[in-house]
Protein backbone atom coordinates (compact mmCIF):
# COMPACT_ATOMS: atom_id res chain seq x y z
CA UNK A 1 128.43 -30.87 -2.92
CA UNK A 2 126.38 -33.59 -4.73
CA UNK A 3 123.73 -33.18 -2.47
CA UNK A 4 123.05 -29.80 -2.37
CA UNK A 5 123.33 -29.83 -6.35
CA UNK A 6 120.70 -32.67 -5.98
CA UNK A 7 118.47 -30.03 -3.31
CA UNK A 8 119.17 -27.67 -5.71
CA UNK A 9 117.84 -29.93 -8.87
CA UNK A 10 114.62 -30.74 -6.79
CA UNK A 11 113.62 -27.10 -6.01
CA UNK A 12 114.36 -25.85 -9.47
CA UNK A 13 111.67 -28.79 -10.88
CA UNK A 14 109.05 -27.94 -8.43
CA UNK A 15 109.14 -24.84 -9.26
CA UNK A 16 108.20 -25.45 -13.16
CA UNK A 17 105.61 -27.39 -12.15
CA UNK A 18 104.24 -24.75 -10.42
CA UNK A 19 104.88 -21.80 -12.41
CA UNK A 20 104.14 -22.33 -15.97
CA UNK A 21 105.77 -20.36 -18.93
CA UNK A 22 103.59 -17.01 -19.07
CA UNK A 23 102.94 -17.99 -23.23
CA UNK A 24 101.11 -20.97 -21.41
CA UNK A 25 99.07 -18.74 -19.00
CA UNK A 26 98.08 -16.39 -21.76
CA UNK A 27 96.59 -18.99 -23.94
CA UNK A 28 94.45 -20.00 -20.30
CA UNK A 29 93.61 -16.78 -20.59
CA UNK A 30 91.90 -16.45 -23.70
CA UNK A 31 90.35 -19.79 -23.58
CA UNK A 32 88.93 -19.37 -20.59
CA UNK A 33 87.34 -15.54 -21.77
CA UNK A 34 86.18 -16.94 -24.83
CA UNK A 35 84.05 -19.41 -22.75
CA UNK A 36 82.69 -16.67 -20.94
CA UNK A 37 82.15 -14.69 -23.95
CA UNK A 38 80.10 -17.73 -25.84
CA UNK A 39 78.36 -18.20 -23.17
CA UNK A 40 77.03 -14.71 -22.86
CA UNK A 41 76.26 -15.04 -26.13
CA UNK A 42 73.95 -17.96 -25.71
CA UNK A 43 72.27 -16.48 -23.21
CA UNK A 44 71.65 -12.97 -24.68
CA UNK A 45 70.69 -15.19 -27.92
CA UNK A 46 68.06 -17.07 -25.86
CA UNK A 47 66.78 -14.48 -23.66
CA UNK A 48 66.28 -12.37 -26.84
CA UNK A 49 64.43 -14.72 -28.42
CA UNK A 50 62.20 -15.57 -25.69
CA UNK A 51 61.57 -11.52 -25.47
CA UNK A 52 60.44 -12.04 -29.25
CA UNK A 53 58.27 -14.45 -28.50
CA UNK A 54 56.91 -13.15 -25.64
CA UNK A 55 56.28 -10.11 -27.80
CA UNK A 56 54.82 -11.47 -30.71
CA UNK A 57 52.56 -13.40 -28.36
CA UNK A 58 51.41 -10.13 -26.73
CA UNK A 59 50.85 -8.51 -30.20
CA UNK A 60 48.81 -11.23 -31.25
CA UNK A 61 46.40 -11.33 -27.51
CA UNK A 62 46.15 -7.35 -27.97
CA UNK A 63 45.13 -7.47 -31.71
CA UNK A 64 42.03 -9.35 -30.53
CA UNK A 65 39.18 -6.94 -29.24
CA UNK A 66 38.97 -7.94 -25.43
CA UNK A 67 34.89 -8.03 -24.98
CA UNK A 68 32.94 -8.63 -22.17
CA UNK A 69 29.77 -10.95 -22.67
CA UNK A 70 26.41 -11.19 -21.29
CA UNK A 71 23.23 -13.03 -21.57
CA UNK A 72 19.46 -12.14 -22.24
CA UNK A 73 17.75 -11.74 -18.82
CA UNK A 74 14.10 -12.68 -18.12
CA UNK A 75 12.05 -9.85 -17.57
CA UNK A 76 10.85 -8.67 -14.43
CA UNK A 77 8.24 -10.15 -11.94
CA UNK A 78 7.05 -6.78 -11.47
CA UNK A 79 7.22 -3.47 -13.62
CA UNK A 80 7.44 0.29 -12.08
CA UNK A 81 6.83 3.03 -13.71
CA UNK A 82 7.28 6.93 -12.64
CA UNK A 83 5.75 9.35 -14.20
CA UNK A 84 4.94 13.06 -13.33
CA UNK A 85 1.15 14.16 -12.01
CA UNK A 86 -0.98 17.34 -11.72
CA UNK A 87 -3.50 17.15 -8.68
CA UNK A 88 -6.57 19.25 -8.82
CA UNK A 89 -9.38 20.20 -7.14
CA UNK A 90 -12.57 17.95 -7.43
CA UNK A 91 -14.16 21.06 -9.22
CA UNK A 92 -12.60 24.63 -9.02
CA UNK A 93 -14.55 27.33 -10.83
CA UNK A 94 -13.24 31.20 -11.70
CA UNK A 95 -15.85 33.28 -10.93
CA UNK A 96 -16.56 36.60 -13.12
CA UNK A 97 -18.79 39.86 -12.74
CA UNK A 98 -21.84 39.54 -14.72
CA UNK A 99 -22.26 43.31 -14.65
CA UNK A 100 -20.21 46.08 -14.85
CA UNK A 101 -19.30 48.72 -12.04
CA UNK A 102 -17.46 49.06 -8.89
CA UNK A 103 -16.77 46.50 -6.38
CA UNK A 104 -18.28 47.89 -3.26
CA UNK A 105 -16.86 45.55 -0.58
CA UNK A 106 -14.90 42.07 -0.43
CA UNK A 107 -15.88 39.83 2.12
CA UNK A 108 -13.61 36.01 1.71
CA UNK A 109 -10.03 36.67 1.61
CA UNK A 110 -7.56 34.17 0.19
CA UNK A 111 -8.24 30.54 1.77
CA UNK A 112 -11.15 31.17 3.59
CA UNK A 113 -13.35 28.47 3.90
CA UNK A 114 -17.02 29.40 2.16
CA UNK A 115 -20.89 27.28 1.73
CA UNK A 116 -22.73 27.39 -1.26
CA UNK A 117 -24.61 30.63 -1.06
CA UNK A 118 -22.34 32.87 0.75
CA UNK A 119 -21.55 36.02 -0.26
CA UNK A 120 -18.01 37.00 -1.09
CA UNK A 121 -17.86 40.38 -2.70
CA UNK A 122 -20.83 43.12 -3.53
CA UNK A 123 -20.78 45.51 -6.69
CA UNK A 124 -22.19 48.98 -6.82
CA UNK A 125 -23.95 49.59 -9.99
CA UNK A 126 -25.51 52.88 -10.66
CA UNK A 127 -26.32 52.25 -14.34
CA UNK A 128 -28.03 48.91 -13.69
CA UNK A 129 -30.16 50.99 -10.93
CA UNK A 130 -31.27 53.35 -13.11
CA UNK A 131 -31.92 50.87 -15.65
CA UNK A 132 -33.81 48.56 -13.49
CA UNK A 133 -35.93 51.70 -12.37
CA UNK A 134 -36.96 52.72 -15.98
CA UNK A 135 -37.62 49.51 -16.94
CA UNK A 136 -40.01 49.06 -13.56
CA UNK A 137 -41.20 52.53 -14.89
CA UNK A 138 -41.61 51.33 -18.70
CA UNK A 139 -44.01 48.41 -17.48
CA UNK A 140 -46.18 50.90 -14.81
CA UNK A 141 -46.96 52.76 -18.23
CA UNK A 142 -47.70 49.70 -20.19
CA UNK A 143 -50.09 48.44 -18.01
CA UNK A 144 -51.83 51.54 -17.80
CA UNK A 145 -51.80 51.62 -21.34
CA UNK A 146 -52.79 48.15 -21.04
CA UNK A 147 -56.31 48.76 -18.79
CA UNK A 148 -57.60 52.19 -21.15
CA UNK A 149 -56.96 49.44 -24.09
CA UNK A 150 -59.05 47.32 -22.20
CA UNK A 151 -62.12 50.15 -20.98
CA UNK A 152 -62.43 51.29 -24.42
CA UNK A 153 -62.81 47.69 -26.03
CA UNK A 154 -65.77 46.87 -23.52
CA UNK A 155 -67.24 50.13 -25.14
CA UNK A 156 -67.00 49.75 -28.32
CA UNK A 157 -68.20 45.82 -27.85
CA UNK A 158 -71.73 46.52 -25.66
CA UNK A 159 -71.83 49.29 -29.21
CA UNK A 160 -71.67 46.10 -31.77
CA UNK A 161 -74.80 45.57 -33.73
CA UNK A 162 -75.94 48.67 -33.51
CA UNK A 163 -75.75 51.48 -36.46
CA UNK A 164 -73.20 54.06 -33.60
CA UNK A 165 -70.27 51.93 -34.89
CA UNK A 166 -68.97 49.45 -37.61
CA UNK A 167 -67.38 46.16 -37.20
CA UNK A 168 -64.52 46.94 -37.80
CA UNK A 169 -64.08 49.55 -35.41
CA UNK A 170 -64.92 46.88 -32.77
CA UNK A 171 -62.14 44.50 -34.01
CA UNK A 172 -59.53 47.02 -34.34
CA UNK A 173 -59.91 48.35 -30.62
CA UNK A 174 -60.25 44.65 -29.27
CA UNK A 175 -56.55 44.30 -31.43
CA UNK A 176 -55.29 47.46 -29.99
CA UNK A 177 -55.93 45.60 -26.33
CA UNK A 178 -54.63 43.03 -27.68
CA UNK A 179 -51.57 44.70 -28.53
CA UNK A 180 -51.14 46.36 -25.27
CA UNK A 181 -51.51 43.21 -23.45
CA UNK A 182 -48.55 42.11 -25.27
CA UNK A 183 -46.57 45.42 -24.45
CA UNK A 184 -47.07 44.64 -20.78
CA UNK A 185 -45.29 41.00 -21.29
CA UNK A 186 -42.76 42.35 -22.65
CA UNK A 187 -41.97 44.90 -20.08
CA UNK A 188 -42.46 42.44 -17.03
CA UNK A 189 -39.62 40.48 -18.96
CA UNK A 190 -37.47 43.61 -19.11
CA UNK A 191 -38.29 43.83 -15.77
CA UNK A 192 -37.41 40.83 -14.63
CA UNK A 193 -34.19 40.73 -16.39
CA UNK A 194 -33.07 43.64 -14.58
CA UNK A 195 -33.88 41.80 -11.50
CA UNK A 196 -31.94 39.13 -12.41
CA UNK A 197 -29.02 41.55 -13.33
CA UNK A 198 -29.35 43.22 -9.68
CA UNK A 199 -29.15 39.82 -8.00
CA UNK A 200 -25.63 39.55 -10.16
CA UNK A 201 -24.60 42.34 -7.90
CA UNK A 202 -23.81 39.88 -5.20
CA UNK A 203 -20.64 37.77 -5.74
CA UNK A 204 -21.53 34.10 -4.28
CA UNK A 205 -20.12 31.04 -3.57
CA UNK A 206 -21.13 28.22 -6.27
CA UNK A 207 -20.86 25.37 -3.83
CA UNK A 208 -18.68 24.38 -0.30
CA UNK A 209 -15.12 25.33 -1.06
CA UNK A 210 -12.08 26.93 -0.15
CA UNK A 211 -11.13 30.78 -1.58
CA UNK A 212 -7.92 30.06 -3.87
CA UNK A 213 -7.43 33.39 -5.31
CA UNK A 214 -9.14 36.78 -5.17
CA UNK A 215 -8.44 39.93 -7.42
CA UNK A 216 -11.18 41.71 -6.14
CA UNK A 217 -10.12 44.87 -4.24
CA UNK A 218 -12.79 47.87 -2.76
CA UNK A 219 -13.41 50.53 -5.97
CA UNK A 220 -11.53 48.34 -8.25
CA UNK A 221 -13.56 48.67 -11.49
CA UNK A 222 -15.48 45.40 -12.93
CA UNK A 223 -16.77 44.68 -16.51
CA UNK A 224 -19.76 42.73 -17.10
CA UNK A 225 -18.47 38.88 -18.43
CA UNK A 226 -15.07 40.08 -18.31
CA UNK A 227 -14.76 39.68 -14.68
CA UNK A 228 -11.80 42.48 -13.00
CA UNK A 229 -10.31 44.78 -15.67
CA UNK A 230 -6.59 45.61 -14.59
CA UNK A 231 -4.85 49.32 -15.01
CA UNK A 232 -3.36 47.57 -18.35
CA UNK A 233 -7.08 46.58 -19.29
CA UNK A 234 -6.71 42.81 -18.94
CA UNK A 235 -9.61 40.89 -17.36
CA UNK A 236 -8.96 38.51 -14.58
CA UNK A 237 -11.37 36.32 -12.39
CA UNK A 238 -12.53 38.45 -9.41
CA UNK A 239 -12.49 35.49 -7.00
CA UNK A 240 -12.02 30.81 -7.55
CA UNK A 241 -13.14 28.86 -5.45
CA UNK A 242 -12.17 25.28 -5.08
CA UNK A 243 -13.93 22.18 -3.67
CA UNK A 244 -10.97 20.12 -2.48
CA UNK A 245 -12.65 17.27 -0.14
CA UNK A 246 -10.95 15.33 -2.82
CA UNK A 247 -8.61 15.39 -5.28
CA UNK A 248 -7.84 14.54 -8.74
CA UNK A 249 -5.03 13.53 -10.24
CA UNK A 250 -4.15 13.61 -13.77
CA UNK A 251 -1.41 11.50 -15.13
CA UNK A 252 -0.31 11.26 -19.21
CA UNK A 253 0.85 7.34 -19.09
CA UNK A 254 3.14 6.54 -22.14
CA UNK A 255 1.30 4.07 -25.15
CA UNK A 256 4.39 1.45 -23.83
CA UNK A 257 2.54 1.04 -20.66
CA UNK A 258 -1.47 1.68 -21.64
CA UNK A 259 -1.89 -1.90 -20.86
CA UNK A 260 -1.76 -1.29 -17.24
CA UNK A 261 -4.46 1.03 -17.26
CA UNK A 262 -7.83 -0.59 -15.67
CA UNK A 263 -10.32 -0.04 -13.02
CA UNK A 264 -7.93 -1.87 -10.77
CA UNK A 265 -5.22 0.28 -10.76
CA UNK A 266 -3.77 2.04 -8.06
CA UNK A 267 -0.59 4.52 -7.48
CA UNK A 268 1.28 5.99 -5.41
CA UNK A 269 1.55 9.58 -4.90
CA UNK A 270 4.91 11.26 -3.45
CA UNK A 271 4.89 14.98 -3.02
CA UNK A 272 7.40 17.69 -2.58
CA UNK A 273 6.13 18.76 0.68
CA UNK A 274 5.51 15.90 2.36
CA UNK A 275 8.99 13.62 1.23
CA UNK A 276 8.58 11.08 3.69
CA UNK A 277 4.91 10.45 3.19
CA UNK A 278 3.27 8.58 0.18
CA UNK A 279 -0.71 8.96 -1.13
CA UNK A 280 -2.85 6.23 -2.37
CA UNK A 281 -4.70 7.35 -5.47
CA UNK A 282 -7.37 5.00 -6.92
CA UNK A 283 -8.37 5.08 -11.13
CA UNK A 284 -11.25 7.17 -12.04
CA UNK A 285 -11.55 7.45 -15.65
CA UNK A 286 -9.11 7.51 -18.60
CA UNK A 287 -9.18 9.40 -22.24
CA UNK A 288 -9.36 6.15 -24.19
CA UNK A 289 -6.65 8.04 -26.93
CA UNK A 290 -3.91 8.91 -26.77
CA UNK A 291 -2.53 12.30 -27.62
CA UNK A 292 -0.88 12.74 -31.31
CA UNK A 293 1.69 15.21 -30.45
CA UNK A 294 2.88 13.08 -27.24
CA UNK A 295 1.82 9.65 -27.45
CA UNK A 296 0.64 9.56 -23.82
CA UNK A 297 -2.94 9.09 -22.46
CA UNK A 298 -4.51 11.17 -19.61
CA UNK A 299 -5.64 8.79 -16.74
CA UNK A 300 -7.57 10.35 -14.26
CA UNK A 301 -7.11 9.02 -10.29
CA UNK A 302 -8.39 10.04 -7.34
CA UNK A 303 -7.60 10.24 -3.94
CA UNK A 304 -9.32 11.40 -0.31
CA UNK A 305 -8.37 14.80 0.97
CA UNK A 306 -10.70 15.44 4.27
CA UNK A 307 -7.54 16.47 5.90
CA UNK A 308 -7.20 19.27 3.52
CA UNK A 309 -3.45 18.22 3.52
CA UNK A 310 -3.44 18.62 -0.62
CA UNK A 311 -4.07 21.68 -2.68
CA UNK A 312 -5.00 22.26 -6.16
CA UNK A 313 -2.26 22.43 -8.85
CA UNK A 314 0.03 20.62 -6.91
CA UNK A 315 2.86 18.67 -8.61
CA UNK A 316 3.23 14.85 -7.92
CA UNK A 317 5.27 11.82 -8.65
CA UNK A 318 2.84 9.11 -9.14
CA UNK A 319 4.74 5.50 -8.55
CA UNK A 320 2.96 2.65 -10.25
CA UNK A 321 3.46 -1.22 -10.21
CA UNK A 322 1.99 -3.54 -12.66
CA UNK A 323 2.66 -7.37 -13.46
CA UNK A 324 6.03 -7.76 -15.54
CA UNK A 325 6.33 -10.70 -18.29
CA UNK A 326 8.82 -13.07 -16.79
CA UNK A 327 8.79 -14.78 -20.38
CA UNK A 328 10.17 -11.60 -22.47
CA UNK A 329 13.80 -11.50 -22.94
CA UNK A 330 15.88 -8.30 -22.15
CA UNK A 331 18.99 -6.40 -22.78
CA UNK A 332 20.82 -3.43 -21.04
CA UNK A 333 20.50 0.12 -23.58
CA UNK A 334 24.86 -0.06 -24.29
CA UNK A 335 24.25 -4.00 -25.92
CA UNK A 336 22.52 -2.44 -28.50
CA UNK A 337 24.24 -1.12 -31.83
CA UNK A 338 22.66 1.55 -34.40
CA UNK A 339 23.80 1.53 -37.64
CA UNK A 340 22.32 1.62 -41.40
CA UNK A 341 21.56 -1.97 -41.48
CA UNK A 342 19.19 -1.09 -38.09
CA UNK A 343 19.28 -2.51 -34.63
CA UNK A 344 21.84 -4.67 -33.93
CA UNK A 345 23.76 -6.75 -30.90
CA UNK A 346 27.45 -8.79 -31.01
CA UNK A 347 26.59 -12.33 -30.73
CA UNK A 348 30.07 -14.07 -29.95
CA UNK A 349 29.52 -17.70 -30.99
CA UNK A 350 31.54 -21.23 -29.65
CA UNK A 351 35.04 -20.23 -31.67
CA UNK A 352 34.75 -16.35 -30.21
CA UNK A 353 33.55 -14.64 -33.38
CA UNK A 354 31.67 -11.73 -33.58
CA UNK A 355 27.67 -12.26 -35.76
CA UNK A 356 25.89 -8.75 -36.20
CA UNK A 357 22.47 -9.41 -35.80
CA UNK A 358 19.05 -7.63 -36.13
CA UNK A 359 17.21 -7.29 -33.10
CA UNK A 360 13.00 -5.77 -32.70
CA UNK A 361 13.21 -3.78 -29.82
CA UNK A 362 10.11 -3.99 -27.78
CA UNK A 363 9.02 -2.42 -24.43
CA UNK A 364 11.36 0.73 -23.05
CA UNK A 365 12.21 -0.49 -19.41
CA UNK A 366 14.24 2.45 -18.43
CA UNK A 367 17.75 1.00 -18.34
CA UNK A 368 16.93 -2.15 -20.03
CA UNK A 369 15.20 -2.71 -23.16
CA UNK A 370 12.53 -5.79 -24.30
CA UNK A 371 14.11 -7.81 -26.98
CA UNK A 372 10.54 -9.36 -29.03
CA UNK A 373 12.82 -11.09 -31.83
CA UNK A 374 16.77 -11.94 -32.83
CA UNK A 375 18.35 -13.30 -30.01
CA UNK A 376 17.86 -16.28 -27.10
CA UNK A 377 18.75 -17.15 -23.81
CA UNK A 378 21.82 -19.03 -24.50
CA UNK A 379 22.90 -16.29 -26.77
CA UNK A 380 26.31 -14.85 -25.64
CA UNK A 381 25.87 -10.94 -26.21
CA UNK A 382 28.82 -8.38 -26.32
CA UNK A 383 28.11 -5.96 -23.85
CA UNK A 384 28.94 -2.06 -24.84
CA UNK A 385 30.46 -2.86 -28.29
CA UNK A 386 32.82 -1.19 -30.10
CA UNK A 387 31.75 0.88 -33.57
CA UNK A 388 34.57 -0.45 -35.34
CA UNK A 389 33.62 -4.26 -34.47
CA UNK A 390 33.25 -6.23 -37.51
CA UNK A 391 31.22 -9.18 -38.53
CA UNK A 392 32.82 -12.34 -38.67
CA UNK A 393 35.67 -10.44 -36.21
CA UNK A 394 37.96 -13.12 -33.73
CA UNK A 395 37.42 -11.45 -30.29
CA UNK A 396 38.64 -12.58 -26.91
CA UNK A 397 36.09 -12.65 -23.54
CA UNK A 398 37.25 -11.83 -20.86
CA UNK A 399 35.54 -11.55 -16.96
CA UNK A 400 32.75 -9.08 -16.41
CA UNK A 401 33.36 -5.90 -14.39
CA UNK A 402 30.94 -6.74 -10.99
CA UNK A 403 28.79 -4.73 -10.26
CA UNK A 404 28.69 -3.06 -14.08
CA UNK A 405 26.86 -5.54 -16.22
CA UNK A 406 24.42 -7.53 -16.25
CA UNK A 407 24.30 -10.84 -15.14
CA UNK A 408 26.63 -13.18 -17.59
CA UNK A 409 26.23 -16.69 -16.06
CA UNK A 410 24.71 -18.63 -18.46
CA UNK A 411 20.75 -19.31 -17.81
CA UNK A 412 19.70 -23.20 -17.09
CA UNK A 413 16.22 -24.38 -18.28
CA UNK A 414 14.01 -23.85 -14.87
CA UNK A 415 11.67 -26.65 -14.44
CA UNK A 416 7.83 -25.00 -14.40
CA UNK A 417 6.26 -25.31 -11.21
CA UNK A 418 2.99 -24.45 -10.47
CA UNK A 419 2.69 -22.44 -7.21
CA UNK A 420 -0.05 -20.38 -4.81
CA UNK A 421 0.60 -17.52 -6.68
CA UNK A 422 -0.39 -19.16 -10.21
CA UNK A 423 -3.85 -18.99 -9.36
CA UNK A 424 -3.91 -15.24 -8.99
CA UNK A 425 -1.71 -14.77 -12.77
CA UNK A 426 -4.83 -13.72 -13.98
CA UNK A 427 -5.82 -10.98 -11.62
CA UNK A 428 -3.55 -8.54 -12.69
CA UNK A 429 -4.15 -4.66 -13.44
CA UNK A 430 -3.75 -4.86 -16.80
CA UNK A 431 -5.24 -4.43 -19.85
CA UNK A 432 -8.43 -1.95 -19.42
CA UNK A 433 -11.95 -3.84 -19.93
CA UNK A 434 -13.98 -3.95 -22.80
CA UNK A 435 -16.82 -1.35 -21.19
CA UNK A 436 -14.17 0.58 -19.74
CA UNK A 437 -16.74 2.16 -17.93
CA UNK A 438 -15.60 4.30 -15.12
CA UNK A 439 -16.85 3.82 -11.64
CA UNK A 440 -20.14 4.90 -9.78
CA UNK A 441 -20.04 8.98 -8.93
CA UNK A 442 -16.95 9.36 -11.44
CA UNK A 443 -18.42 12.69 -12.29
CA UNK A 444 -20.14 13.51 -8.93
CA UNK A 445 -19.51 14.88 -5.73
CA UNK A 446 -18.41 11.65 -3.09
């Protein structure tokens, strides 16, 4: 009996060690949930905070203007310019009717090739016929007028000194011959005008050329200096003729670029027709002013054309290349800022704040722009500013898109070396000479 009481004893006190009270176990419970619970807390605590942070740190980086920054670039070894050109004949002349009536015939059609001298169209003129005959007419009767004048004044001379006739009957009929002399003059000259008028019937080349239009047609009627006289009464040309064994080509270069213009100076002539083929035109004169409404000043080149391969009136691109100025600073067109105080650019300085300063703007490049004063090399310039940046403004640079801006690595001095090319600086095409005088046969046929 007393040892299964004792069993019994032993079971019974392992089993409340085992098993607590369930008062006990709740109070486990709760401590151990309120750990869990304060620690959440912590860590929401922290984690919020560190979003704060995090935030007010991005707030502050995005109230800063993010800019991108370049530097001035040297200029370029070598300018090129573009510019639009008229070619034209050597000479082309319009030719009119220098007397009125009908065109008879038409012999040169449109392009035909014609020598001085040849005849391209004839007129008929009755009036000038009948004109020309009474004026041949007008001097037969003069200079029979002319020879009686001249019979009787023999006459009445062997009769001076005698008492048949006076003096001054002897004067007055040597006068009268006189007169009729003069009569005859002036009816040869009639005459001869007429003949000249006549000749004006035929329509002639004025020197070797090409036919480049023709509004001549058979009866078509003509009026004398006002060449073809349409059914609406306008005048036209009745035939022009072009001499094209060379060409000239006019170009109106920009006052930014005059100082390229010189006897030296060459281009480069692409054409519509021909768009994988290039010209080389040659200087031939230049206007020496420039035009008031457009700033520009004709040049004159000129270029071969045996072939025949260019006409008249032909529109051009002529391509140019002159010396640049390695020395000037520039500056892409969206680093520049326009407001009331004038022309300005961003300089960011060492602490990354924004100076507004006044630039002269020099040279137009075509996307960049020649900065003469206001900024250096080692100036750091905001490229495409804002309008609402400030002066004095904190800013934050950041990395250049490629292939967008300009160059931003910083420039390092260059040491100057002296080179082949040095020696040929000075021949450049620039700058036209004091005499400016144009070359030999400017004006004349080559």
């Amino acid at each position: 009996m007393s040892a299964q009481n004792n069993g019994s004893h032993d079971q019974n006190g392992v089993h409340g060690t085992q098993n607590p009270p369930p008062a006990n176990r709740r109070k486990l419970g709760l401590i151990i949930v309120a750990g869990v619970a304060g620690v959440l807390a912590v860590v929401g605590i922290v984690q919020r905070h560190s979003h704060y942070m995090d935030l007010a740190q991005e707030t502050a980086v995005n109230a800063t203007p993010a800019v991108q920054v370049i530097y001035p670039q040297p200029g370029p070894n070598e300018r090129k310019l573009s510019l639009p050109a008229n070619i034209a004949a050597w000479y082309q002349a319009p030719i009119y009717a220098q007397v009125s009536g009908y065109v008879k015939m038409w012999y040169k059609d449109f392009g035909a090739q014609v020598k001085a001298g040849d005849m391209l169209a004839e007129i008929d003129t009755p009036g000038l016929d009948a004109q020309y005959a009474a004026a041949k007419a007008n001097l037969n009767v003069a200079q029979a007028r002319y020879k009686l004048a001249q019979i009787t004044a023999k006459r009445w001379k062997a009769l001076q000194g005698t008492q048949a006739v006076s003096q001054q009957e002897v004067d007055v009929q040597a006068a009268n011959a006189e007169a009729q002399k003069a009569q005859v003059e002036a009816a040869e000259h009639e005459v001869e005008r007429f003949a000249a008028l006549e000749g004006f019937k035929r329509i002639v080349a004025p020197f070797d050329g090409i036919v480049t239009s023709r509004f001549a047609d058979v009866g078509d009627y003509v009026n004398a200096g006002r060449g073809d006289v349409d059914a609406r009464g306008n005048a036209t040309e009745l035939f022009s003729v072009a001499d094209v064994h060379a060409m000239r080509v006019f170009v109106a270069v920009p006052q930014d670029y005059a100082d390229i213009i010189s006897p030296r100076l060459e281009a480069d002539l692409s054409i519509p027709q021909y768009p994988d083929r290039t010209f080389k035109a040659k200087f031939l004169a230049t206007a020496t002013a420039f035009n008031a409404s457009t700033r520009t000043v004709t040049t004159e080149l000129t270029i071969d054309n045996k072939s025949g391969e260019l006409w008249p009136n032909s529109y051009a691109t002529a391509h140019f290349k002159a010396p640049g100025d390695p020395d000037m600073l520039i500056l892409p067109e969206g680093a520049l800022v326009f407001r009331a105080e004038g022309t300005q650019v961003a300089v960011v300085d060492d602490s990354d704040h924004v100076h507004l300063v006044n630039v002269t703007v020099g040279t137009n490049l075509g996307t960049t722009l020649q900065i003469l004063r206001g900024v250096k090399k080692t100036d750091r310039i905001i490229n495409n500013p804002s309008a609402g940046l400030l002066d004095g403004q904190k800013v934050r640079v950041v990395k250049g898109t490629p292939g967008y801006n300009m160059p931003s690595k910083k420039p390092e001095p260059a040491a100057k070396a002296t080179t082949a090319d040095d020696s040929h600086a000075k021949d450049d095409t620039r700058a036209m000479p004091e005499d400016n005088a144009p070359p030999p046969e400017a004006g004349g046929r080559q």
